[in-house]
Protein backbone atom coordinates (compact mmCIF):
# COMPACT_ATOMS: atom_id res chain seq x y z
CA UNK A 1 29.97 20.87 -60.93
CA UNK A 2 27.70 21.07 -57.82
CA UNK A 3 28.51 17.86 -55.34
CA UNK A 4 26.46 19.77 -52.76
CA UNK A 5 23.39 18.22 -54.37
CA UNK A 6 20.89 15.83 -53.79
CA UNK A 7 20.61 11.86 -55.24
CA UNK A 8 16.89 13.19 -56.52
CA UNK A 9 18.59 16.71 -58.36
CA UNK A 10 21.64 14.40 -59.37
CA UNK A 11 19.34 11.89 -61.06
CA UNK A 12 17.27 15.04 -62.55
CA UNK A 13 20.53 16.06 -63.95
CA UNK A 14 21.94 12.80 -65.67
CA UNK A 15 18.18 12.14 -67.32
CA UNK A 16 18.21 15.80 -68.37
CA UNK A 17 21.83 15.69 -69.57
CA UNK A 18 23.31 18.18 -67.64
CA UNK A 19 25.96 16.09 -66.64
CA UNK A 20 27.40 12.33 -67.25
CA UNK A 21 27.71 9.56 -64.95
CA UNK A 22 31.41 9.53 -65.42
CA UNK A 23 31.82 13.22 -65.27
CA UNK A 24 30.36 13.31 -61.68
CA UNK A 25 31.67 9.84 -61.04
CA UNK A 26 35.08 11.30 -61.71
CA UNK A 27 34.39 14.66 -60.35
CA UNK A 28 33.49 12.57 -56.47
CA UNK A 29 36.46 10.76 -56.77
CA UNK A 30 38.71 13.87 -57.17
CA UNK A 31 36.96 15.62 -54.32
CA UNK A 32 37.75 12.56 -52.36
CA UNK A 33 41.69 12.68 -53.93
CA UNK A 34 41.30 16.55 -52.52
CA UNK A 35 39.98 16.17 -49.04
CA UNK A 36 39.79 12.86 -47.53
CA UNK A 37 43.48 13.13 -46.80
CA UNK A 38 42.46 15.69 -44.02
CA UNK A 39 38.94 13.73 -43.25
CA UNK A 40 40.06 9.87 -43.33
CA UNK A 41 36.54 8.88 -44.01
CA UNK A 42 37.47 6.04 -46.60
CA UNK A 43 39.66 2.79 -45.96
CA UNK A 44 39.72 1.69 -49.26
CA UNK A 45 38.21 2.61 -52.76
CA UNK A 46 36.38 1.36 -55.54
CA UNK A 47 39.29 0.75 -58.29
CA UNK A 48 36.27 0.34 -60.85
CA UNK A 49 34.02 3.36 -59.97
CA UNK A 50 34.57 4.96 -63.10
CA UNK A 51 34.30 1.48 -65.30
CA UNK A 52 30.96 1.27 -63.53
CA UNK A 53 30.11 4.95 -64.86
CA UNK A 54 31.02 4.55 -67.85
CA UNK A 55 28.49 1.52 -68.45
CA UNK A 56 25.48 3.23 -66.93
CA UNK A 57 26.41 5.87 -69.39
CA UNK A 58 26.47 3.88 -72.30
CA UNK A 59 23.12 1.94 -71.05
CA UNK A 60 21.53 5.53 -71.14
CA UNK A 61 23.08 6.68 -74.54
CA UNK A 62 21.52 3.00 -76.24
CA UNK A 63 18.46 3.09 -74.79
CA UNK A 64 18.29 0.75 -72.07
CA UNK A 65 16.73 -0.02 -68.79
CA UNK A 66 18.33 2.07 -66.06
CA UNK A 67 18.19 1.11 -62.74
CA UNK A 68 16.31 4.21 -60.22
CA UNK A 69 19.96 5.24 -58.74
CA UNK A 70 21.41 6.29 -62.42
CA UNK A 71 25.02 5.91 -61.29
CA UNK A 72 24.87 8.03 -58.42
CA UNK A 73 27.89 7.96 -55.97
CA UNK A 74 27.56 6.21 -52.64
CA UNK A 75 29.69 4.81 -49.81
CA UNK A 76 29.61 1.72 -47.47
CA UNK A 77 30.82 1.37 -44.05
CA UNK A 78 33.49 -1.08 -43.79
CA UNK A 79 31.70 -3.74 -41.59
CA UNK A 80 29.56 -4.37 -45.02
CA UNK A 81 30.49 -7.24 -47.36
CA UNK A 82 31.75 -7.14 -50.65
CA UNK A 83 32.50 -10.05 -52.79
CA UNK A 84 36.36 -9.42 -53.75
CA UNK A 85 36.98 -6.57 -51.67
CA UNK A 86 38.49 -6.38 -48.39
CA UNK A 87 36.32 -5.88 -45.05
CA UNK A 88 38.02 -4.69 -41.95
CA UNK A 89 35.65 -3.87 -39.88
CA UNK A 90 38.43 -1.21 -39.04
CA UNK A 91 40.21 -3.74 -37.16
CA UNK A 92 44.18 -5.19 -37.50
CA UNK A 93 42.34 -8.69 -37.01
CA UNK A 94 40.61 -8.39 -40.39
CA UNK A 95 42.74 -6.21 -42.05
CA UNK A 96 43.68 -8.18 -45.21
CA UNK A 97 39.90 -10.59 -44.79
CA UNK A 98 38.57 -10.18 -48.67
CA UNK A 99 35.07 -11.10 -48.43
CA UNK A 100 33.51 -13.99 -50.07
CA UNK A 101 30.07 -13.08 -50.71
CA UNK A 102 28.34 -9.31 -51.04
CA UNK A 103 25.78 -7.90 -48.92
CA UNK A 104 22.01 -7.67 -50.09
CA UNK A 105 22.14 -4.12 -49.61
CA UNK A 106 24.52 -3.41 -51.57
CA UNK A 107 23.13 -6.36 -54.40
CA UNK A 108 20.03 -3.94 -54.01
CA UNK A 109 22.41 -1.09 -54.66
CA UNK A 110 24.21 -2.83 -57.81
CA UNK A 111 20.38 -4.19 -59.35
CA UNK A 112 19.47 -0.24 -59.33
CA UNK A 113 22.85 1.17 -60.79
CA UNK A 114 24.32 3.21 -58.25
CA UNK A 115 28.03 3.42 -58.73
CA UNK A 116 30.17 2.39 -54.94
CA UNK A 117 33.13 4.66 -54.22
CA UNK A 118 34.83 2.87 -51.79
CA UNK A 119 34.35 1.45 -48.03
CA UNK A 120 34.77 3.70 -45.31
CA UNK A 121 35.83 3.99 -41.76
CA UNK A 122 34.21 3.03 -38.04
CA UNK A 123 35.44 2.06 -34.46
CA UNK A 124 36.64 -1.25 -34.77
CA UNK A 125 33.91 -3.54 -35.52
CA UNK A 126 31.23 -0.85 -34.64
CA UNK A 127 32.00 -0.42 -31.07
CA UNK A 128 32.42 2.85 -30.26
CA UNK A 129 30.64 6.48 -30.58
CA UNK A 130 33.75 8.67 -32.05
CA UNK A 131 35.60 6.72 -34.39
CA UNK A 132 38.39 7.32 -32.51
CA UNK A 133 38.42 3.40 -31.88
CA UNK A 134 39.64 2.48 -35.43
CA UNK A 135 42.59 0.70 -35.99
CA UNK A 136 43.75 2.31 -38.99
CA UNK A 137 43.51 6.01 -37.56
CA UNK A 138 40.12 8.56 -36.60
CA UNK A 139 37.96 9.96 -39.19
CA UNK A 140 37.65 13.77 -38.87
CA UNK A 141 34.56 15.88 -38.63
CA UNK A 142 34.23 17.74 -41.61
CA UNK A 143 33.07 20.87 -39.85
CA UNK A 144 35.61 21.17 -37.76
CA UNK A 145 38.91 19.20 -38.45
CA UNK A 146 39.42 19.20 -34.44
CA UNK A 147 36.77 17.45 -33.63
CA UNK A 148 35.36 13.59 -34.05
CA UNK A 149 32.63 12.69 -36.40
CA UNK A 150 30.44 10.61 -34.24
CA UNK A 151 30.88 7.02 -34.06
CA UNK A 152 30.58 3.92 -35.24
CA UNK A 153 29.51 5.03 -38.54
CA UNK A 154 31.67 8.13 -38.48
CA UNK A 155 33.48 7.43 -42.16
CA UNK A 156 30.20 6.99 -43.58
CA UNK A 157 28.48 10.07 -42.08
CA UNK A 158 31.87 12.31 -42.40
CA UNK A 159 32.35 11.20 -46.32
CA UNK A 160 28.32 12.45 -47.20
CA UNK A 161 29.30 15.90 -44.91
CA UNK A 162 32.14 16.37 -47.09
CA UNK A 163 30.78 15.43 -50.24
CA UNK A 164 32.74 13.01 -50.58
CA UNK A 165 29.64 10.74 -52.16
CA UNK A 166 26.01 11.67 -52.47
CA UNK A 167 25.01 8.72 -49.56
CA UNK A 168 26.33 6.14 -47.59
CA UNK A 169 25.31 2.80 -45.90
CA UNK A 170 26.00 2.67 -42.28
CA UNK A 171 24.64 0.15 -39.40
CA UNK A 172 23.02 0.97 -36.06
CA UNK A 173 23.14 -0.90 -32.95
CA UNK A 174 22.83 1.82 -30.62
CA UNK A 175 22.73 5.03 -32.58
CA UNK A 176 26.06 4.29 -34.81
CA UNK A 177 23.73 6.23 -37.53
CA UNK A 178 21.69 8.83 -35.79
CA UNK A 179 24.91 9.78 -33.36
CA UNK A 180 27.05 10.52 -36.28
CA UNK A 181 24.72 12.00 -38.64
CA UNK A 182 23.97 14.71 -35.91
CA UNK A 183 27.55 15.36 -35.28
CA UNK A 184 28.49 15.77 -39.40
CA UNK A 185 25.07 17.25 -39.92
CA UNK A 186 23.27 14.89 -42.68
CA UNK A 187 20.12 12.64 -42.06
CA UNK A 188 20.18 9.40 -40.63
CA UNK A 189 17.85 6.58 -40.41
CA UNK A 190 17.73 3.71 -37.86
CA UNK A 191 14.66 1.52 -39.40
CA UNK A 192 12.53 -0.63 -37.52
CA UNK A 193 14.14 -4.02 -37.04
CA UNK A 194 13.99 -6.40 -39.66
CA UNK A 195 12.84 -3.97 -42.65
CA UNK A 196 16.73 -4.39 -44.06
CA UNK A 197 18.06 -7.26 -44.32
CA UNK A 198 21.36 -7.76 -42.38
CA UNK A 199 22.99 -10.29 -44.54
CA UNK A 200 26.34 -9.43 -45.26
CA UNK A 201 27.02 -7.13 -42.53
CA UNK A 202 29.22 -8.57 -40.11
CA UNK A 203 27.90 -9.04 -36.89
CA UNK A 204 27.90 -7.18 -33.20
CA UNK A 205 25.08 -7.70 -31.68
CA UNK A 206 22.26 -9.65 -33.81
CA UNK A 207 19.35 -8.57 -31.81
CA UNK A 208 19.22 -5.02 -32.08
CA UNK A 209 21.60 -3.87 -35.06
CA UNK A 210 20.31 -2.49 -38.36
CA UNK A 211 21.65 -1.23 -41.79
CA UNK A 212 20.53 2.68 -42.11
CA UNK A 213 20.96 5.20 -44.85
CA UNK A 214 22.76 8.31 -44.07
CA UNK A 215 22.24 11.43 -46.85
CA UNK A 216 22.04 14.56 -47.33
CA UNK A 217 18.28 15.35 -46.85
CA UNK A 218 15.12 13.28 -45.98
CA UNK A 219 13.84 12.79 -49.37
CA UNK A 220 17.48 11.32 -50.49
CA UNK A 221 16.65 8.82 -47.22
CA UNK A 222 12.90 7.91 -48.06
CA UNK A 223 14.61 7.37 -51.76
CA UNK A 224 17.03 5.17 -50.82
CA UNK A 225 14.98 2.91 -48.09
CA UNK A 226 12.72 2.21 -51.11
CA UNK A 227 15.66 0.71 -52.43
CA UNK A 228 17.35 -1.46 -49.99
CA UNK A 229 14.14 -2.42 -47.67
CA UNK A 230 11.98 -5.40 -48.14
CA UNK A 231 12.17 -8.85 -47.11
CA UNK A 232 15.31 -11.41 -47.72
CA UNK A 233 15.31 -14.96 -47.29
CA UNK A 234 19.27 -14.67 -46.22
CA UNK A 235 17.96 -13.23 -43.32
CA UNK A 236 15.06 -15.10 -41.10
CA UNK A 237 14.08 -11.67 -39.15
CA UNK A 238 13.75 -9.71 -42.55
CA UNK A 239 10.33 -8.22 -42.55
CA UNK A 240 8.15 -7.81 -45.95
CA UNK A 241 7.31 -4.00 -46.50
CA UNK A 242 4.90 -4.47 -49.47
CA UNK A 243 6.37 -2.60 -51.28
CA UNK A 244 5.76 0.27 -49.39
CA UNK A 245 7.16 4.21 -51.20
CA UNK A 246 8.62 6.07 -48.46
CA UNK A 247 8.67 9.19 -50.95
CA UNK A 248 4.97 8.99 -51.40
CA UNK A 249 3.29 12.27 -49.71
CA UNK A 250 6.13 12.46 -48.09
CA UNK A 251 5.50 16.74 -48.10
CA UNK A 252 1.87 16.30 -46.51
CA UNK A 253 2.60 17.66 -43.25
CA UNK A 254 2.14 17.32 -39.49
CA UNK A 255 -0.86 18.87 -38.90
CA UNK A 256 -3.03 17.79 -36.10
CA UNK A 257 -0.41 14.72 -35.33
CA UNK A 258 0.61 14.26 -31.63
CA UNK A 259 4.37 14.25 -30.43
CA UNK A 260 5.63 13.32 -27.47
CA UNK A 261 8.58 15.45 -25.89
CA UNK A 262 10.89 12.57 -23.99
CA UNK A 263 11.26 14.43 -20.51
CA UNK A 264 13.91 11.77 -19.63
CA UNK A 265 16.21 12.78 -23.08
CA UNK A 266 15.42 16.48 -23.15
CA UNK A 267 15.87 17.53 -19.54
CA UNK A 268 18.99 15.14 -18.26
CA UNK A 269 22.11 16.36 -16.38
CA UNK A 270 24.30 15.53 -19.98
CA UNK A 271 22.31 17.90 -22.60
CA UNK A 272 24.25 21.12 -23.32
CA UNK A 273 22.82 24.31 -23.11
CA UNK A 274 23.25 25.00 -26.95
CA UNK A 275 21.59 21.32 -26.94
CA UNK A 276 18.74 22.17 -24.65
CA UNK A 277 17.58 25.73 -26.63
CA UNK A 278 18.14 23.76 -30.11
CA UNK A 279 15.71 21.53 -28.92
CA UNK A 280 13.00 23.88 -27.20
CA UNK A 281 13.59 25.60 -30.42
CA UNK A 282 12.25 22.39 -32.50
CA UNK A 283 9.39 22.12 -30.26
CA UNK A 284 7.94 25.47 -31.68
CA UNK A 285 8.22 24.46 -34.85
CA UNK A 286 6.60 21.21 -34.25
CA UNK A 287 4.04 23.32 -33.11
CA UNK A 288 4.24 25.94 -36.01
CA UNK A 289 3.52 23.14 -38.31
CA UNK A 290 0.43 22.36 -36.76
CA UNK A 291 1.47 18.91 -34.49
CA UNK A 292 0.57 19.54 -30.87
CA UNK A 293 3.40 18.63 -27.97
CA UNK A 294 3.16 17.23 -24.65
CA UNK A 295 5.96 16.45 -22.20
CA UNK A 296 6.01 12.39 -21.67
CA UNK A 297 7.98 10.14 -19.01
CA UNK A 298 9.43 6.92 -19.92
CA UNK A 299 10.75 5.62 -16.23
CA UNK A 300 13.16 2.97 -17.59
CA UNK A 301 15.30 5.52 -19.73
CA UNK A 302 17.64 5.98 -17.14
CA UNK A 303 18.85 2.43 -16.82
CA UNK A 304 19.01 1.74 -20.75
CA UNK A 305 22.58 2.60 -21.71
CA UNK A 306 23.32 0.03 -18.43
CA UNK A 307 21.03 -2.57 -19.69
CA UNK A 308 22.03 -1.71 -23.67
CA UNK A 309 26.10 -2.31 -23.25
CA UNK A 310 25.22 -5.62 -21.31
CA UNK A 311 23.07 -6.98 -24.12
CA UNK A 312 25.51 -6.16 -26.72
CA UNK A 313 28.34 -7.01 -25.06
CA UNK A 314 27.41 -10.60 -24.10
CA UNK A 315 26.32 -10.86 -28.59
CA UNK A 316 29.61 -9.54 -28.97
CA UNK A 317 31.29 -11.85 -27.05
CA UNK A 318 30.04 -14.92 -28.99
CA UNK A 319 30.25 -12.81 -31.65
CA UNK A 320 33.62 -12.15 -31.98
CA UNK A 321 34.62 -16.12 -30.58
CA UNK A 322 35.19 -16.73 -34.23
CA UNK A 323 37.99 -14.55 -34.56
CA UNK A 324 41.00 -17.13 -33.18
CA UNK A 325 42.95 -16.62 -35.96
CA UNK A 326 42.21 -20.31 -37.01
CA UNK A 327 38.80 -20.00 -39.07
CA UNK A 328 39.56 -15.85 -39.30
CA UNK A 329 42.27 -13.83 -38.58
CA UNK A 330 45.45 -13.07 -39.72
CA UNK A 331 49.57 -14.78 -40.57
CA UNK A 332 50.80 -15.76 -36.77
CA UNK A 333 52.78 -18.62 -36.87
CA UNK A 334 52.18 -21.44 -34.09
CA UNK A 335 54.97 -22.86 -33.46
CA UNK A 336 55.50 -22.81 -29.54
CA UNK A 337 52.31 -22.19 -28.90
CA UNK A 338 49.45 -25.01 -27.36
CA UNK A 339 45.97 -24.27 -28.84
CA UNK A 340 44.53 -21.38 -25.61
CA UNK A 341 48.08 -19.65 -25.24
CA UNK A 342 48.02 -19.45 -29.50
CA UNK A 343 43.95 -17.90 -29.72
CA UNK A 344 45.15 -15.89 -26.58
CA UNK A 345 48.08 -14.33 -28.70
CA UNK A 346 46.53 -13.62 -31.50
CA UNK A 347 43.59 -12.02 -30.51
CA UNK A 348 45.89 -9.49 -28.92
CA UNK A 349 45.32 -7.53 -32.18
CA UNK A 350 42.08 -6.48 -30.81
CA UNK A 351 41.76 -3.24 -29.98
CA UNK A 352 41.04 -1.98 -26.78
CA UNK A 353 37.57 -0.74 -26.75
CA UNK A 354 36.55 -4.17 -28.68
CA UNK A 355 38.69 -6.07 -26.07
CA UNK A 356 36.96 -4.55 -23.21
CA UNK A 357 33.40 -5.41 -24.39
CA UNK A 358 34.38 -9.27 -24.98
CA UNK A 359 35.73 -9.19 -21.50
CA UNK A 360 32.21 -7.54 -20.26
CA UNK A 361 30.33 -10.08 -22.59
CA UNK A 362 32.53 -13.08 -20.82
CA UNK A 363 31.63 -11.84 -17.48
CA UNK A 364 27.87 -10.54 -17.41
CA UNK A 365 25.77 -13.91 -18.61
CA UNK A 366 28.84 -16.12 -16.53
CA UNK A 367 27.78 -18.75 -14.34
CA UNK A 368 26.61 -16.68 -10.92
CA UNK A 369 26.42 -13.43 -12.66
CA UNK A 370 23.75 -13.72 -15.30
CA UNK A 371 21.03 -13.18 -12.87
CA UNK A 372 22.42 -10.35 -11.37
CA UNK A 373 23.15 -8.42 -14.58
CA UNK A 374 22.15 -10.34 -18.00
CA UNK A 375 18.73 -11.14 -17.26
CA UNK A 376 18.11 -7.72 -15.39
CA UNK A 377 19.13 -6.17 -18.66
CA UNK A 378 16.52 -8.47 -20.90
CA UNK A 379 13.99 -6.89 -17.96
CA UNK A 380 15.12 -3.74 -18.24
CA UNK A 381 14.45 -4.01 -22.03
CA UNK A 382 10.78 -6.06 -21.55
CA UNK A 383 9.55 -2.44 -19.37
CA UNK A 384 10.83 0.08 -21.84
CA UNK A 385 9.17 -2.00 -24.95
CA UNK A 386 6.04 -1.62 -22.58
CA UNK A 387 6.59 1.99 -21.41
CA UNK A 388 6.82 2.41 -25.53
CA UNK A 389 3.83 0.78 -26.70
CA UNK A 390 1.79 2.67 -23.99
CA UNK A 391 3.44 5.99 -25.31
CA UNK A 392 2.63 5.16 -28.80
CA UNK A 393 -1.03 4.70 -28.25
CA UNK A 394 -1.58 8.41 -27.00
CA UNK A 395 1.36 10.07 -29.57
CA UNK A 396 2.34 9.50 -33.33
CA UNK A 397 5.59 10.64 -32.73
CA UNK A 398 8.58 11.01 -29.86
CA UNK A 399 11.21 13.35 -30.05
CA UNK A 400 14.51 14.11 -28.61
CA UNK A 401 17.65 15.73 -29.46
CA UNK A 402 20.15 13.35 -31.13
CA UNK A 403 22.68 13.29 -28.99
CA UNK A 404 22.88 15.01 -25.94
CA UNK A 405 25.97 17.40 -26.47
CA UNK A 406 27.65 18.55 -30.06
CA UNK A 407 31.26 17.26 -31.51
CA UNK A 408 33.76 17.67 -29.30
CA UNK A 409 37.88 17.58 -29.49
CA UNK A 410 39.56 14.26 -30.20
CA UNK A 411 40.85 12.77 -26.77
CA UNK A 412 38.48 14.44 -25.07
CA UNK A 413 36.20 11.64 -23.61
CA UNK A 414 38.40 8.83 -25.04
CA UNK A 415 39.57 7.55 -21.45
CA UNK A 416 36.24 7.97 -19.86
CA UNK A 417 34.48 5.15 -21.02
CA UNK A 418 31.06 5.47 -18.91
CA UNK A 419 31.41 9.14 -20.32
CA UNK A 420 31.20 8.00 -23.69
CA UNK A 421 28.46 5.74 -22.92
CA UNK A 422 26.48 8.20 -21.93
CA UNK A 423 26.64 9.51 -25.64
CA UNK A 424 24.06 6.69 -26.40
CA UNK A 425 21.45 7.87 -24.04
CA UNK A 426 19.01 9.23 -26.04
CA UNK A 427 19.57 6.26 -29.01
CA UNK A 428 20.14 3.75 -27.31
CA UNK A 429 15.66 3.14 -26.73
CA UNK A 430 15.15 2.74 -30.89
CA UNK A 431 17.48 -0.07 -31.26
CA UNK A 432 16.03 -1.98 -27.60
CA UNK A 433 12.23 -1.61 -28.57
CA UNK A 434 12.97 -2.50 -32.10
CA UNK A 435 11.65 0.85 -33.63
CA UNK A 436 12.56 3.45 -36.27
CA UNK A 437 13.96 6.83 -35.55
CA UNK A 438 16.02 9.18 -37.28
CA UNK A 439 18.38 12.14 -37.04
CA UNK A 440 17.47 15.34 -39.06
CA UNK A 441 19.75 18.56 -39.18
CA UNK A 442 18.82 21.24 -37.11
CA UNK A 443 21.11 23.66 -35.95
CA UNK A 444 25.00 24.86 -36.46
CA UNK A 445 25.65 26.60 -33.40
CA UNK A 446 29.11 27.98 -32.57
CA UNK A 447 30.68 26.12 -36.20
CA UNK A 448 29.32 22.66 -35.03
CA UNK A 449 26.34 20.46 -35.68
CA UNK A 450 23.19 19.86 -33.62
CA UNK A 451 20.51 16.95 -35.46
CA UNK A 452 16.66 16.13 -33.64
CA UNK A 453 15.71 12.69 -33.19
CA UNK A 454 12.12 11.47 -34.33
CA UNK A 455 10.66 8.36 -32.99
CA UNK A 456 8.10 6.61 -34.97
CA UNK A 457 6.29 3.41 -33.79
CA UNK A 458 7.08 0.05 -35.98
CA UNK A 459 7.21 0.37 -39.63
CA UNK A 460 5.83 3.58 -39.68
CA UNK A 461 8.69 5.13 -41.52
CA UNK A 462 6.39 6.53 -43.74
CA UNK A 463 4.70 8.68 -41.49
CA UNK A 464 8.54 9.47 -39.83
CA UNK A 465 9.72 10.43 -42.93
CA UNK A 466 6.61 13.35 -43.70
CA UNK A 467 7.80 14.43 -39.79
CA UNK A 468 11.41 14.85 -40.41
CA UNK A 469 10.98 16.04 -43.85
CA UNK A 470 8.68 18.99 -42.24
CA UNK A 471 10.86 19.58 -39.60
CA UNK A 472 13.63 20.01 -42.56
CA UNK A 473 11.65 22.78 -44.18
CA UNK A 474 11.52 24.83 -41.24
CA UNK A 475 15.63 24.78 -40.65
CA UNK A 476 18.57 26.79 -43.37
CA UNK A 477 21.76 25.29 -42.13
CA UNK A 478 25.23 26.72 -43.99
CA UNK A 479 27.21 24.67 -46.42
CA UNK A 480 30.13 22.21 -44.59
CA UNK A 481 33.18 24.56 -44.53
CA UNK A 482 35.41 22.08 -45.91
């Protein structure tokens, strides 16, 4: 049985009997029994995957109503709610919190019969860009064992590379989908703000973070936005998509469309040189497919990563207030303690890239700092909206590469902080100006992953999905190695 395939073959196969539910629910979670000992994308699994199977299969022997997923296998990152189930957000803080309520996603998910494998793992509550920031140990890139899977959503991205499931839910606050899915090679979508609803995913920085789909191709994405987008009254900033069908003409092309080459993301002092030709590469094909490309400046890119860790960190901050291990945390008993020395003790179990971006979120919006640094950020933020609009009223489309270098060796960047920042420079605009983008394979150069960003002005996902989905046709990339 093929688990190289796609949720739109898979779904071809069950309806044509090919294949069960159970048989390739069973068949996943044996490849994950196989592998994930090596890859460490998964925290925890579904103990009732294959009871879930087995009723979808019955529903389809009798006759009735099957809901457009047909069972197929898919993974959630571990900052996603789960009524019953524990969510750690990958952190010692949370690590026996059993959530009380379930996502809408993932109600989405259930209404439509796709069958959960299990929750998988991130930096510690989604701060980080290598998932070396987990508390409960790295995931592993499934290319190449040595190397880190991207970050935050690296479990999620790292479990799809290795077929470990046919999809996965991840979030994005500053490319936490796009940076990962370039560095496992799959497709990931950051969606224009408000088009999923964020109820039930446990919060770092409200203003900017989104639930994405990460798959194996851009059809499999367009398939599964249909799903899980679309307004929610659990969440005031949901947006209603009316019923829009992101797989609808999805193959009609680029032709005569305008892109917009980000000079700022595709000629800094950080892109590699496999990096830089992988990307002058995608510019011909752009242009092979008919689109026309034109260099474009955005001035405020090169103070965004500053302005985007001083936003989130001052969310996180109040964010993560909660956690004093009085309303949430874990067993510490008080006795000794008076009430700051106790919260001070127990939120020792933080780890330290989370405990470094509460301390930067405590200092930047303080009493004499704000001005200097808070509400130069929210400025910061105001002129790239602005340079963004303007940019989308001459192009239909900006692109970039992903990220600005490929996977590289565990420990390599991990006490560099500012170095690891920098990872987020070419993300980092989508999730500020509130607009969709997404990561599409490209290249495998030298055994290791290189994905293209596409920028699409708000709610035009449809159109960014018929770009990326062209782009796709003109790329062959091997099979994972794993």
């Amino acid at each position: 049985m093929n688990l190289n395939t796609s949720i739109l073959k898979y779904i071809e196969d069950v309806k044509s009997g090919t294949f069960t539910v159970e048989e390739f629910t069973a068949a996943t979670l044996q490849r994950i029994k196989d592998v994930d000992e090596d890859v460490h994308a998964y925290l925890s699994l579904n103990d009732s995957a294959i009871n879930d199977a087995k009723s979808i299969d019955k529903k389809i022997a009798s006759g009735e109503k099957i809901g457009k997923c047909y069972g197929f296998p898919i993974s959630i990152k571990d900052n996603i709610c789960i009524t019953g189930t524990k969510t750690t957000c990958a952190s010692k803080i949370l690590e026996n919190f059993i959530a009380p309520y379930t996502a809408t996603v993932v109600n989405h998910l259930n209404d439509e019969d796709a069958v959960i494998t299990g929750k998988t793992n991130l930096d510690e509550f989604a701060m980080g860009l290598t998932t070396e920031f987990s508390a409960f140990g790295p995931t592993k890139n499934p290319w190449n064992l040595d190397c880190v899977p991207g970050g935050s959503s690296g479990g999620s991205a790292a479990s799809v590379a290795a077929n470990e499931c046919l999809a996965s839910l991840g979030s994005d606050t500053g490319g936490s989908v796009r940076n990962p899915a370039s560095f496992c090679s799959v497709v990931g979508l950051k969606p224009t703000y408000g088009l999923i609803s964020r109820y039930g995913l446990i919060s770092y920085a409200n203003s900017i973070e989104q639930i994405g789909p990460m798959t194996k191709n851009v059809k499999d994405s367009a398939f599964l936005l249909n799903i899980i987008a679309g307004q929610d009254a659990n969440d005031d900033t949901t947006i209603d998509n009316n019923d829009v069908n992101y797989l609808e003409n999805i193959e009609n092309g680029i032709e005569g469309k305008k892109i917009g080459i980000i000079k700022e993301m595709t000629t800094s002092d950080g892109l590699s040189s496999e990096v830089s030709t992988a990307t002058k590469d995608a510019i011909n094909d752009f242009e092979s497919l008919g689109a026309s490309c034109e260099e474009v400046t955005l001035p405020t890119i090169p103070y965004t990563v500053a302005a985007y860790y001083t936003i989130t960190s001052t969310e996180a901050g109040s964010n993560l207030a909660r956690y004093d291990n009085i309303r949430y945390g874990y067993e510490m008993d008080s006795e000794g303690y008076e009430y700051n020395s106790y919260i001070s003790k127990s939120r020792t179990k933080f780890g330290p890239e989370v405990t470094r971006r509460i301390i930067l979120g405590g200092f930047v919006p303080s009493a004499g700092h704000a001005g200097k640094y808070f509400l130069k950020a929210l400025k910061v933020k105001s002129k790239l909206i602005s340079e963004i609009n303007s940019a989308f009223e001459k192009f239909d489309y900006l692109i970039a590469p992903t990220a600005p270098v490929q996977p590289f060796r565990f420990g390599e960047k991990i006490d560099d902080p500012v170095t690891l920042m920098l990872l987020d420079y070419n993300t980092v605009t989508a999730n500020l100006t509130g607009r969709p983008a997404i990561s599409v394979p490209y290249r495998i150069s030298n055994g290791l992953p290189i994905g293209m960003q596409i920028m699409a002005n708000s709610l035009q996902e449809k159109s960014l999905f018929q770009a990326a989905y062209a782009l796709e046709t003109k790329t062959k990339l091997p099979e994972v190695p794993l």
